[in-house]
Protein backbone atom coordinates (compact mmCIF):
# COMPACT_ATOMS: atom_id res chain seq x y z
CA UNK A 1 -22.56 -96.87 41.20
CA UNK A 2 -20.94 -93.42 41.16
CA UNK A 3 -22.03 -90.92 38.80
CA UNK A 4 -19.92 -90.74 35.45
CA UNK A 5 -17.57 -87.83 34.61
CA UNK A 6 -18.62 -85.86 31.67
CA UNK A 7 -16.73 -86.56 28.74
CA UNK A 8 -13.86 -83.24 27.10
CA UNK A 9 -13.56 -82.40 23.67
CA UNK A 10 -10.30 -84.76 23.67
CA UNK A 11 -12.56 -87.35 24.73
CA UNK A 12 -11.25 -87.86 28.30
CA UNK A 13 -13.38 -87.98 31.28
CA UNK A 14 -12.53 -84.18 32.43
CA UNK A 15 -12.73 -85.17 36.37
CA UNK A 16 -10.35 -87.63 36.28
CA UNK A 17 -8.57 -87.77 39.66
CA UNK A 18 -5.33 -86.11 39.50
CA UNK A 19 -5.00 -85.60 35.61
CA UNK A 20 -4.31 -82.14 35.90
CA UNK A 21 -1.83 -83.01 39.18
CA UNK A 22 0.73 -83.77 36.11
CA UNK A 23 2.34 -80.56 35.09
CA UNK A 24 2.53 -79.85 31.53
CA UNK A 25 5.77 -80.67 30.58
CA UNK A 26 5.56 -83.95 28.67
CA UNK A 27 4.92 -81.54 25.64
CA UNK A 28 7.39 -82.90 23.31
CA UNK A 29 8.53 -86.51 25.33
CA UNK A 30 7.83 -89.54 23.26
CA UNK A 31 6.51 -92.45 25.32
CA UNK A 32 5.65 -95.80 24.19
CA UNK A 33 3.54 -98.29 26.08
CA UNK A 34 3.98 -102.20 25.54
CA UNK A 35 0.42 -103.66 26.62
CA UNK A 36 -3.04 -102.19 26.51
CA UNK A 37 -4.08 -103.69 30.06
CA UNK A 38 -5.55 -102.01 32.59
CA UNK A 39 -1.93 -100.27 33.98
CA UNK A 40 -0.78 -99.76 30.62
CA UNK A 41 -3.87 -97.79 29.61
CA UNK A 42 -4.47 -95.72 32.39
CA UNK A 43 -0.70 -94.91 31.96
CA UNK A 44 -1.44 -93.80 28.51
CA UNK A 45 -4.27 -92.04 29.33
CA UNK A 46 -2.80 -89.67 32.15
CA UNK A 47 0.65 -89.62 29.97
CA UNK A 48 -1.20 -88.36 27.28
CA UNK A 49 -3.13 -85.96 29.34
CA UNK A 50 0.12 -84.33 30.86
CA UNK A 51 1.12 -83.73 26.57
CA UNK A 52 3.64 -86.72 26.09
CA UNK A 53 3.19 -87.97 22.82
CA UNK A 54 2.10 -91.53 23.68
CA UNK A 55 2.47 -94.67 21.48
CA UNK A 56 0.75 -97.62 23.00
CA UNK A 57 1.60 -101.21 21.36
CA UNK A 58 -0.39 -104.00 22.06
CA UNK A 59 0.09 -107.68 20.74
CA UNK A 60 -3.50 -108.30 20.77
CA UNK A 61 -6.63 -106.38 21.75
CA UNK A 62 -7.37 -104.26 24.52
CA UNK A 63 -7.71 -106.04 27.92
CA UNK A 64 -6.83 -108.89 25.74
CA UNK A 65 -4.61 -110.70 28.44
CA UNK A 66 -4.58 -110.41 32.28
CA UNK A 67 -7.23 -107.52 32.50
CA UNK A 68 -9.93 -108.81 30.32
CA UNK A 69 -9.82 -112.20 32.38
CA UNK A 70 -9.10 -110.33 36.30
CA UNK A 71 -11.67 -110.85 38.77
CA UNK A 72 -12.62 -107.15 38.98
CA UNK A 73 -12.30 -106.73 43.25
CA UNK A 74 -11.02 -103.56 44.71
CA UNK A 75 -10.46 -102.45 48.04
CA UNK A 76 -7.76 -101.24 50.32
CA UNK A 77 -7.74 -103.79 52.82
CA UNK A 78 -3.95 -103.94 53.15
CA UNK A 79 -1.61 -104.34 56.31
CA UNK A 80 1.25 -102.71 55.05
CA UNK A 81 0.76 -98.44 54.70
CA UNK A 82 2.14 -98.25 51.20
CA UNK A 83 0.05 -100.79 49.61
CA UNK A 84 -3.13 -99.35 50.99
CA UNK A 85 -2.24 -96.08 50.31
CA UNK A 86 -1.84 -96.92 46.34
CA UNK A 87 -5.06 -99.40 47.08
CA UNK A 88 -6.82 -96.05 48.55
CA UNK A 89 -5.95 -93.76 45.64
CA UNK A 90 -7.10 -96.41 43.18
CA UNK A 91 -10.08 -96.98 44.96
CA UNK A 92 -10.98 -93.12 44.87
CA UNK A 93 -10.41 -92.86 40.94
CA UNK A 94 -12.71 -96.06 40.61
CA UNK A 95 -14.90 -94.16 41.83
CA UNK A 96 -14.51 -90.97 40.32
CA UNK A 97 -13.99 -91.98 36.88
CA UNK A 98 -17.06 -94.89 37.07
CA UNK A 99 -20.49 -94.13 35.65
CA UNK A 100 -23.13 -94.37 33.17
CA UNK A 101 -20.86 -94.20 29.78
CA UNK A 102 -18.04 -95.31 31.49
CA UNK A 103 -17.74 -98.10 33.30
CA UNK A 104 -19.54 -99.22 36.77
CA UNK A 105 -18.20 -99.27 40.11
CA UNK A 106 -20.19 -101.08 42.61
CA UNK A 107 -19.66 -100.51 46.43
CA UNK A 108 -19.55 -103.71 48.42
CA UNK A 109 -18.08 -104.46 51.67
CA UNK A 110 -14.80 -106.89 51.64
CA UNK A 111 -14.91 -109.70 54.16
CA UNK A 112 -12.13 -112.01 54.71
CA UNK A 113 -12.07 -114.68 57.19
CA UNK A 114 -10.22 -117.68 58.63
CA UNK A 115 -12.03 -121.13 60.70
CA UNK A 116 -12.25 -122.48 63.37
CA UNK A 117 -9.36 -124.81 64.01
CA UNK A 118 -7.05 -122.45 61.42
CA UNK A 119 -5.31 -120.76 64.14
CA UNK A 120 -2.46 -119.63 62.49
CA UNK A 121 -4.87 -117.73 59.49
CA UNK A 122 -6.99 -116.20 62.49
CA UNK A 123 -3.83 -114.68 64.48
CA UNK A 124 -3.11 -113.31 61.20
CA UNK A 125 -6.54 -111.66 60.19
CA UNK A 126 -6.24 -110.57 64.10
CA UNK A 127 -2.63 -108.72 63.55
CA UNK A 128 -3.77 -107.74 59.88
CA UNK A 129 -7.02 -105.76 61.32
CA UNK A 130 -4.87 -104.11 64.01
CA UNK A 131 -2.55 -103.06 61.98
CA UNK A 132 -4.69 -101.74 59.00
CA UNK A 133 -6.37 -99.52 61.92
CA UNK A 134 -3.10 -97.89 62.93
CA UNK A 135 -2.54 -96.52 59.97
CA UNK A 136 -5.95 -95.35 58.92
CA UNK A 137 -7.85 -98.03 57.07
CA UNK A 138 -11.40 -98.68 57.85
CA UNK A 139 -11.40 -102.21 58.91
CA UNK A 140 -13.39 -103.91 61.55
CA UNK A 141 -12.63 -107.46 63.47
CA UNK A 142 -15.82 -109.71 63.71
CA UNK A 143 -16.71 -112.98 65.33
CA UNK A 144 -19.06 -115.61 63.70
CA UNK A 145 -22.00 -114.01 65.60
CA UNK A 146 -21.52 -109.87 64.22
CA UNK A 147 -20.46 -111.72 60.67
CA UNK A 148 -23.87 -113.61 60.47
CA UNK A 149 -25.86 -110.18 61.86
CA UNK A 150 -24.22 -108.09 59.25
CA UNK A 151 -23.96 -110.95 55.97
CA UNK A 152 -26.98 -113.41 56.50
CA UNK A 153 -26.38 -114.93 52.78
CA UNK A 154 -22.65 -116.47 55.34
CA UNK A 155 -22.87 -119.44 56.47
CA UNK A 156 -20.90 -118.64 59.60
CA UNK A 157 -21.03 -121.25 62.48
CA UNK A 158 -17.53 -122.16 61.55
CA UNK A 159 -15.54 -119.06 61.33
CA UNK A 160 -12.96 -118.05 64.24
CA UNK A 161 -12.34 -114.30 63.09
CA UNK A 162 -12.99 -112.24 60.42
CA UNK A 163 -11.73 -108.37 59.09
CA UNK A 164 -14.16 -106.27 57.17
CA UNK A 165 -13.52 -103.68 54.50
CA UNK A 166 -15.63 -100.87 53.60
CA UNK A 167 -13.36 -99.11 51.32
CA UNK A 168 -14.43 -101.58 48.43
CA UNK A 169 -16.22 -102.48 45.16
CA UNK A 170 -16.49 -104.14 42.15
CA UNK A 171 -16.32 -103.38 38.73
CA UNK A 172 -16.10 -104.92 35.09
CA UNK A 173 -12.06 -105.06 34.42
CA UNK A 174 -12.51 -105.28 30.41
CA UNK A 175 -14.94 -101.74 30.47
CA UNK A 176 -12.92 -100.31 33.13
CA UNK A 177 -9.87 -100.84 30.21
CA UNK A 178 -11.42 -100.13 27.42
CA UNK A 179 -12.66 -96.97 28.69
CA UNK A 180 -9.39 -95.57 29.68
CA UNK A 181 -8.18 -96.85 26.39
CA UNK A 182 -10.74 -94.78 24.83
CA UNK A 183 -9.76 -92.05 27.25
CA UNK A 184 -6.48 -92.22 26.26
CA UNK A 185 -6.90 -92.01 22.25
CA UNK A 186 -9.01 -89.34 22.56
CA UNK A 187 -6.48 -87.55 24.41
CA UNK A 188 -4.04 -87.59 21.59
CA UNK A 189 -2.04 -91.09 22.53
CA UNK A 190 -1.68 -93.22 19.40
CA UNK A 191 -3.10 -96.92 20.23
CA UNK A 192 -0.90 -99.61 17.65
CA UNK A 193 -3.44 -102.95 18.75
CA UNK A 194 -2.71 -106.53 17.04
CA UNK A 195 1.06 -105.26 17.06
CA UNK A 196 3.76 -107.37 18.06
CA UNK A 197 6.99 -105.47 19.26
CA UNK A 198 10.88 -105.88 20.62
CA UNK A 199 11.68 -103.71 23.56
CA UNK A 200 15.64 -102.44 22.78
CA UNK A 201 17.77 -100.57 25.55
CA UNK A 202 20.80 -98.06 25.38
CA UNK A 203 18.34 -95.43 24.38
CA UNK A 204 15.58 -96.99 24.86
CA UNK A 205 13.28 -97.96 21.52
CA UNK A 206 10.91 -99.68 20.13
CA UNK A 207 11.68 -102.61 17.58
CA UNK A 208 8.66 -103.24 14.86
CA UNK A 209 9.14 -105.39 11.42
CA UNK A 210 12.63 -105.41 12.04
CA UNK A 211 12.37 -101.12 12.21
CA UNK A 212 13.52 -99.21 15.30
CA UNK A 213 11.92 -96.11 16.76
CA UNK A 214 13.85 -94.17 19.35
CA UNK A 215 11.83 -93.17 22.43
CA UNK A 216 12.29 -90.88 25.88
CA UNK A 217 11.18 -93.57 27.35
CA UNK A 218 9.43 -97.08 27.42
CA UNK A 219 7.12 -98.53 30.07
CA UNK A 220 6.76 -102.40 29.32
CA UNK A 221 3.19 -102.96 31.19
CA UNK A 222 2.77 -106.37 29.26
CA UNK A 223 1.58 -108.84 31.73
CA UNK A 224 2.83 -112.22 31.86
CA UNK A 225 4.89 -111.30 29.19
CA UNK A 226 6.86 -108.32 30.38
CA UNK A 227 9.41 -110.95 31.82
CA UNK A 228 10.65 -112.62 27.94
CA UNK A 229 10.23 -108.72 26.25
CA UNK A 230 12.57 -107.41 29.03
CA UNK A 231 14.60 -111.04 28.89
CA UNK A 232 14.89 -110.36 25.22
CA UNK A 233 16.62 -106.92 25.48
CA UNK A 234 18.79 -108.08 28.21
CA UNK A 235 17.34 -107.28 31.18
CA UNK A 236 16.25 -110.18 33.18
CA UNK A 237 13.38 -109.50 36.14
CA UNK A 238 12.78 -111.49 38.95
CA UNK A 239 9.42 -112.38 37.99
CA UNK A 240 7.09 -116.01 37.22
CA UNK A 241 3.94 -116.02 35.74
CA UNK A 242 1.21 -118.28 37.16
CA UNK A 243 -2.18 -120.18 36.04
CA UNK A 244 -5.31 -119.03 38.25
CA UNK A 245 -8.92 -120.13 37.60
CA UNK A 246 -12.41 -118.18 37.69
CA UNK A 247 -15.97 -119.30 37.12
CA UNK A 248 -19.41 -117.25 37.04
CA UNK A 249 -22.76 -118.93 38.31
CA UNK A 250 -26.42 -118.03 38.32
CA UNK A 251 -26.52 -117.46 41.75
CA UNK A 252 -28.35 -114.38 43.48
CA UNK A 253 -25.73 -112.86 45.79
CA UNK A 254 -25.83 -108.97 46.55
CA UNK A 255 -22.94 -109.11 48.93
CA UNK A 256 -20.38 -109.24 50.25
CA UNK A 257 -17.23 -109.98 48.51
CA UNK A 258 -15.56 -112.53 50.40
CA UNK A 259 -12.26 -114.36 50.90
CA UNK A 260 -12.22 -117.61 52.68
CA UNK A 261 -8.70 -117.91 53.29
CA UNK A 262 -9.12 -121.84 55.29
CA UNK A 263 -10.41 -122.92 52.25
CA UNK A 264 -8.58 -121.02 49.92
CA UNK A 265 -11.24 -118.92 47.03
CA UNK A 266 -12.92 -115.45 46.96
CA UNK A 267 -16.70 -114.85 45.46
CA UNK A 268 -18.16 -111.83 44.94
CA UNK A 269 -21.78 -110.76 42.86
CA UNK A 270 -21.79 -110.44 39.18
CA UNK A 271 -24.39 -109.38 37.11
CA UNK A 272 -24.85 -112.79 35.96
CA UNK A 273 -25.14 -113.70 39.21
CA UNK A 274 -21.75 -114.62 40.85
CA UNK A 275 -17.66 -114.95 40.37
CA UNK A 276 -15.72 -116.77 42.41
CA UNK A 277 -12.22 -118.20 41.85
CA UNK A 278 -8.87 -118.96 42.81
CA UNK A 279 -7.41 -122.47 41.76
CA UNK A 280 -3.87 -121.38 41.45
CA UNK A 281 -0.60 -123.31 40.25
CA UNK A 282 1.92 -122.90 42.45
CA UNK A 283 4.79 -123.39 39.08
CA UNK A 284 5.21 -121.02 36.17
CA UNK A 285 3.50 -120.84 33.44
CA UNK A 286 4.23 -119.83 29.91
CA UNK A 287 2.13 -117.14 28.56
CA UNK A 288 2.00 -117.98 25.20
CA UNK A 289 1.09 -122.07 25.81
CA UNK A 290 -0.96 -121.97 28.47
CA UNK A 291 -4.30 -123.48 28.96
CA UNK A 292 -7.17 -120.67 28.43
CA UNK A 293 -9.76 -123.36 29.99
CA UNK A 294 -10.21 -124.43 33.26
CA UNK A 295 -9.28 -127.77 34.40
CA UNK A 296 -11.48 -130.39 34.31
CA UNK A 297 -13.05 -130.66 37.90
CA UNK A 298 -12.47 -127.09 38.55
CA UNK A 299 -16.17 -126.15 38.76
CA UNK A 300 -17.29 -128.83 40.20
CA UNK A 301 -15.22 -128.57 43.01
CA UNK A 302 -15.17 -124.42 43.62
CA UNK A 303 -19.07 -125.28 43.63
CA UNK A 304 -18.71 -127.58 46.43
CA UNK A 305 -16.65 -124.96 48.62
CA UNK A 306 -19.03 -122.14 47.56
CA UNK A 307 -22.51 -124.29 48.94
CA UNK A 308 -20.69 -124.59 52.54
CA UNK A 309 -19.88 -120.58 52.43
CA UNK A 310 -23.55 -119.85 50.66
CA UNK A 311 -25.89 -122.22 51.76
CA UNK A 312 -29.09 -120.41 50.77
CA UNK A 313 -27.49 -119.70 47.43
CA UNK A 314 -28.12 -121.79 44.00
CA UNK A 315 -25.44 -122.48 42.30
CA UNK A 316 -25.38 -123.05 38.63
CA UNK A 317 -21.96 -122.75 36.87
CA UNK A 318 -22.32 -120.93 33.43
CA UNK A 319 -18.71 -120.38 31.94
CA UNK A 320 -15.20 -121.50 34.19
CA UNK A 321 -11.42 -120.27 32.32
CA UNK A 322 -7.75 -119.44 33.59
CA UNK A 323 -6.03 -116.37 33.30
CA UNK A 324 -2.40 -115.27 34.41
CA UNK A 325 -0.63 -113.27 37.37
CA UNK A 326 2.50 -112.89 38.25
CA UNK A 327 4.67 -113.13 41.05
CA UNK A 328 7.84 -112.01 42.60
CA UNK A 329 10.10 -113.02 45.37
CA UNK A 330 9.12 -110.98 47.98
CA UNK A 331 4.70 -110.91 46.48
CA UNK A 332 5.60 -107.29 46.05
CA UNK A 333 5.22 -105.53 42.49
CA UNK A 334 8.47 -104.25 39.96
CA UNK A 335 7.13 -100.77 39.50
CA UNK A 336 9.34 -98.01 38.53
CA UNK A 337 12.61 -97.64 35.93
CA UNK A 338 14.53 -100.46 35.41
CA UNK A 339 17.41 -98.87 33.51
CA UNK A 340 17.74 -95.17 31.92
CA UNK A 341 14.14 -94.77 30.02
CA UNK A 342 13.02 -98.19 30.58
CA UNK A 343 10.12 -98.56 32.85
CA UNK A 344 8.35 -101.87 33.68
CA UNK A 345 5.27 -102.66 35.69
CA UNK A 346 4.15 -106.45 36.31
CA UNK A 347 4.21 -108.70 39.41
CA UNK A 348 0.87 -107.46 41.04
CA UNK A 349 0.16 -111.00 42.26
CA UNK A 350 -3.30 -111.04 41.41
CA UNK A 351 -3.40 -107.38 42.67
CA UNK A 352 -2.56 -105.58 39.44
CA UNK A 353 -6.19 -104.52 38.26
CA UNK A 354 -7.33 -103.23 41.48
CA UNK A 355 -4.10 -100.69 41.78
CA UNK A 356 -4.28 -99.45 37.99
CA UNK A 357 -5.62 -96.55 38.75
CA UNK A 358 -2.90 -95.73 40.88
CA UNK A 359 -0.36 -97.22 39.35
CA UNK A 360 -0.92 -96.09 36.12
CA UNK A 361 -0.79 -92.13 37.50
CA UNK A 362 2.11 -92.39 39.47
CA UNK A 363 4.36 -93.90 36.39
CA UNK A 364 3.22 -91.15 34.45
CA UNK A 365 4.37 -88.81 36.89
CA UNK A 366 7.74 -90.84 37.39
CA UNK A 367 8.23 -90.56 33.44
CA UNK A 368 7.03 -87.14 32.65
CA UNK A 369 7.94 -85.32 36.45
CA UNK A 370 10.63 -87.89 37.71
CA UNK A 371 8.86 -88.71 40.45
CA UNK A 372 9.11 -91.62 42.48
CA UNK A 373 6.08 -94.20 42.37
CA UNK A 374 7.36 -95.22 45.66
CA UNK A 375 7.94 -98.95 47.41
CA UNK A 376 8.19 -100.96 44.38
CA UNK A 377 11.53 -100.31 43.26
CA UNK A 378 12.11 -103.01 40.50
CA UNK A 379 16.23 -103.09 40.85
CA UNK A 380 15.76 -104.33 44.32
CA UNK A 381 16.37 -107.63 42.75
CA UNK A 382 19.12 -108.75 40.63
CA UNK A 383 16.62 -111.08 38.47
CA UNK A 384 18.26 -114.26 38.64
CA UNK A 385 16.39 -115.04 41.78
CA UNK A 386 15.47 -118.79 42.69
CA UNK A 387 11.48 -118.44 44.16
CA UNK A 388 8.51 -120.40 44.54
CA UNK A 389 4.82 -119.59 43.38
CA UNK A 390 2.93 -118.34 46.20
CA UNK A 391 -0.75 -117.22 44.92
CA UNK A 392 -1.92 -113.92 45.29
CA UNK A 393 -4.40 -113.91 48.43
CA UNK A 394 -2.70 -116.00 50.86
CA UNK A 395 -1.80 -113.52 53.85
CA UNK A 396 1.44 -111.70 54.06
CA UNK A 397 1.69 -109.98 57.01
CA UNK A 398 3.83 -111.87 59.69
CA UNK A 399 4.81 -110.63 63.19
């Protein structure tokens, strides 16, 4: 664990990693924020910092949806250059923000790996280790033999390849949002929680009990539901929420985090002991009806996958639930502005929490500098798009 910024008189950590990068001119723009997740708060937080007047609305409580149920995994491990370079910044304000009255950041090394007999998964961890490499990532290819020297809790006899990561960590997504929530109020923004809104376009405003309120601009950062706010002020997004499943055990595992990709979950240590997940539905989902439990049969069988990975490693499931991501056509995100003072950021594929940090930053300099975030350019789609649910993890990069 890093040590923890000191805290400003506006309550904001004061070493926050690029705050004062923003120049000073949101003094006198009026933002709102739909969602108090982990993008939408760090948003707030470094909107508020650069003197926008900030309104953040949220529906329920902070890191009440996607955030306060995410798995909490970071790391840059990414094939293609712009994803690990927004996976690298948010990595280094993890870091730089975590601490003692903050939130904790935990450094642990990133393994993912593909069988024996998977060929198809290995080329790709192969190509995807290569290819991090060449454009500056710290990655390392392994064989069974170097994974078992390095990770002795692995059961390993079985593994063809595997990349390692040592630009990654853990932390605790619901203090990570919270904080910057915190961050962000004490910075002037205004935080409206347990406040259902309408998103309205042509200006862009805010629609409360039936009242409008005008805004510069609007950044709808709400999740799962980002797609029926936008859908409800005529703007349609290419975008599908989907069910995923977690679980933490009493377990004793110190590292690393892992990703089997053969057998489809990731684990990683927790201070109760261990989380591991995946157990996605490959249809969408609708965020207001769908099942906060896990399935019957979910534990029981993650549990069986998790003793072949973790032999030495006793396994006692203590709570199991679902959460949401979303997904797009092409598993990219819909960062940026959608129409004249409408902003939007969803379809992080499981990958949302882990590039917050980044995210977050680079919308506030988009609304208060007009600066581009960069490769996730939400118009590229029209949003009547015909897709399937692909789940977050599953590899991407094809030759």
């Amino acid at each position: 664990m890093t040590d923890g910024p000191s805290e400003g008189d506006d309550g904001a950590p004061e070493r926050a990693v690029g705050a004062d990068a923003l120049e000073r001119d949101g003094n006198g723009l009026e933002v709102a924020v739909v969602g108090a997740g982990a993008v939408g708060a760090t948003a707030a937080y470094d909107l508020a910092r650069a003197g926008a007047s900030v309104t953040v609305y949220e529906r329920g409580s902070v890191a009440s949806g996607a955030s306060g149920r995410a798995a909490g995994i970071c790391y840059d491990a990414f094939a293609d250059p712009f994803d690990a370079e927004i996976a690298g910044e948010a990595i280094e304000r993890f870091r730089t923000l975590a601490g003692e009255d903050t939130f904790p950041f935990v450094e642990c090394p990133y393994v993912w790996l593909a069988r024996e007999g998977d060929d198809h998964r290995a080329d790709a961890v192969r190509r995807q280790v290569r290819r991090m490499q060449d454009h500056g990532v710290v990655a390392l290819e392994a064989d069974a033999d170097a994974l078992a020297d390095r990770f002795p809790s692995l059961h390993t006899d079985d593994v063809a390849v595997a990349g390692i990561a040592g630009a990654a960590g853990y932390t605790d997504p619901s203090r990570y949002t919270a904080c910057l929530a915190a961050a962000a109020d004490g910075a002037g923004a205004t935080l409206e929680t347990e406040t259902a809104v309408e998103v309205a376009t042509g200006p862009p405003r805010i629609v409360r009990d039936g009242t409008e309120r005008g805004f510069d601009a609007v950044l709808v950062a709400a999740g799962a539901r980002s797609k029926r706010l936008l859908a409800d002020a005529g703007v349609e997004i290419a975008m599908k929420p989907y069910r995923v499943q977690a679980l933490v055990a009493d377990a004793a595992l110190e590292e690393p985090m892992c990703y089997d990709a053969t057998d489809d979950f990731y684990v990683r240590p927790h201070p109760e002991g261990l989380l591991a997940g995946n157990g996605t539905e490959r249809r969408e989902a609708d965020p207001d009806g769908y099942d906060h439990e896990a399935d019957p049969g979910f534990a029981d069988d993650l549990r069986e996958r998790l003793r072949h990975r973790l032999p030495e490693v006793e396994l006692e499931p203590e709570r199991a639930w679902a959460g949401l991501c979303t997904a797009t056509p092409d598993r990219n995100p819909l960062v940026g502005e959608l129409r004249d003072g409408l902003y939007v950021a969803t379809g992080f594929q499981g990958h949302g929490f882990m590039r917050a940090p980044a995210i977050g930053q680079r919308l506030a300099r988009a609304i208060v500098d007009g600066e581009d975030v960069g490769g996730y350019d939400p118009t590229r789609f029209d949003g009547d798009e015909e897709f399937d649910v692909t789940e977050g993890m599953t590899f991407t990069f094809e030759e």
